[in-house]
Protein backbone atom coordinates (compact mmCIF):
# COMPACT_ATOMS: atom_id res chain seq x y z
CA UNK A 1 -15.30 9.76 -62.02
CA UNK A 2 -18.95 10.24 -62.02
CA UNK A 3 -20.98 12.80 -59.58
CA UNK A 4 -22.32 9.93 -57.34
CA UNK A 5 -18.33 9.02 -56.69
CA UNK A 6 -17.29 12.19 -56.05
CA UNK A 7 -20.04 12.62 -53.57
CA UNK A 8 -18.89 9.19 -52.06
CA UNK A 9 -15.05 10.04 -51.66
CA UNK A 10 -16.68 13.38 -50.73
CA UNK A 11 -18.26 11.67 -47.26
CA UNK A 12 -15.59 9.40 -46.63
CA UNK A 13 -13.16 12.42 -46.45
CA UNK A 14 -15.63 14.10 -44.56
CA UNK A 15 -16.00 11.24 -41.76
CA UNK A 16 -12.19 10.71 -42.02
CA UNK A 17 -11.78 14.04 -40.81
CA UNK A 18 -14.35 13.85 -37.89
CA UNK A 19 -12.98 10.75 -36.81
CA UNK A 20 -9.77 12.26 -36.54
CA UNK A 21 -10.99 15.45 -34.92
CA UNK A 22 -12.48 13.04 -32.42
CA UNK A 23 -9.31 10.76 -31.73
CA UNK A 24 -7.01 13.49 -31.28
CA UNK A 25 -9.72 15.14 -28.48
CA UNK A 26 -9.52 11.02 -27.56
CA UNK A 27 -6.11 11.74 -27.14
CA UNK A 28 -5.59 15.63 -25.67
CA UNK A 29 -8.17 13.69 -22.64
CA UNK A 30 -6.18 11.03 -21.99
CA UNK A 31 -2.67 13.08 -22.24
CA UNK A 32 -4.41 15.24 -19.49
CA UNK A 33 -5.25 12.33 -17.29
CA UNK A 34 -1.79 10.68 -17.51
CA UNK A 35 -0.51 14.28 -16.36
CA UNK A 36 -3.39 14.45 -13.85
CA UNK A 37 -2.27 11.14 -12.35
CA UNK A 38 1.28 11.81 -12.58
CA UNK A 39 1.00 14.94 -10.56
CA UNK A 40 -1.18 13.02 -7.65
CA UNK A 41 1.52 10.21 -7.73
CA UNK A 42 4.53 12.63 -7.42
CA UNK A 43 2.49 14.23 -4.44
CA UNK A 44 2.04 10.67 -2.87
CA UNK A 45 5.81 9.54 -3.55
CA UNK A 46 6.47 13.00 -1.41
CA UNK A 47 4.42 12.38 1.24
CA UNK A 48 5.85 8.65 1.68
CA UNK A 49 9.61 10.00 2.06
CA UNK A 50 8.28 12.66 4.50
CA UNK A 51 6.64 9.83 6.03
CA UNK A 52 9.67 8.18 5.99
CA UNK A 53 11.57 10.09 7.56
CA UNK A 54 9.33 10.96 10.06
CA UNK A 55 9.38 6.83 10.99
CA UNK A 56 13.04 6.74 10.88
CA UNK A 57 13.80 9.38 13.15
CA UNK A 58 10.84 7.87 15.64
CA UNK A 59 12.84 4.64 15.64
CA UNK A 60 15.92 6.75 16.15
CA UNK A 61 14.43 8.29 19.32
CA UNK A 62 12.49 5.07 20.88
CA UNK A 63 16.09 3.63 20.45
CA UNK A 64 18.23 6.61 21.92
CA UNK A 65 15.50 6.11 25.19
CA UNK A 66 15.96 2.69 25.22
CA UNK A 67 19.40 2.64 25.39
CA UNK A 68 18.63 5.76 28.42
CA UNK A 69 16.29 3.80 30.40
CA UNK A 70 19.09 0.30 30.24
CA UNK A 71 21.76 2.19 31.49
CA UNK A 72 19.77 3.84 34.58
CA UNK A 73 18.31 0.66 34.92
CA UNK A 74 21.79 -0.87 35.24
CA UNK A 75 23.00 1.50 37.50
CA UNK A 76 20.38 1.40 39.76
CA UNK A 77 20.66 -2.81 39.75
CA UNK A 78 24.71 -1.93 40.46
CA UNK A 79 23.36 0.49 43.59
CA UNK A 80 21.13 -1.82 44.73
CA UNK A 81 22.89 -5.11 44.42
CA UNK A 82 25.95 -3.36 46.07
CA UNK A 83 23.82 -1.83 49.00
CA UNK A 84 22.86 -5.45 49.61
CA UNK A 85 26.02 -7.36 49.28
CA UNK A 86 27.70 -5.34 52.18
């Protein structure tokens, strides 16, 4: 091995190891974006169940008034039909 090789395995170790500095920076930024994004999903999966729940129990309470308002309804159709039939 000459001086001229030795300068040329010299460099290529030399860029080897910037590339590889570089990638693994490549890869610290994308490991904190997938955590990033992770975190904001986990928040959003949170606020649909809340959500959820909140629509659920909405339904549950239209439906418990609705079933209300029927039954005076019907009793008020019984008092009125049998005020009329006399």
């Amino acid at each position: 091995m000459d001086e001229n090789d030795a300068e040329c395995y010299d460099e290529q170790i030399c860029h080897f190891e910037r590339n590889s500095e570089d990638t693994i920076d490549l890869l610290k930024q994308q490991v904190y974006m997938i955590k990033s994004n992770l975190g904001a999903l986990n928040i959003t999966l949170a606020d649909v169940t809340h959500n959820h729940k909140l629509v659920k129990q909405g339904l549950v309470d239209i439906q418990t008034y609705l079933d209300s308002l029927s039954s005076e309804t019907a009793e008020k159709l019984t008092i009125f039909e049998a005020k009329f039939m006399i």
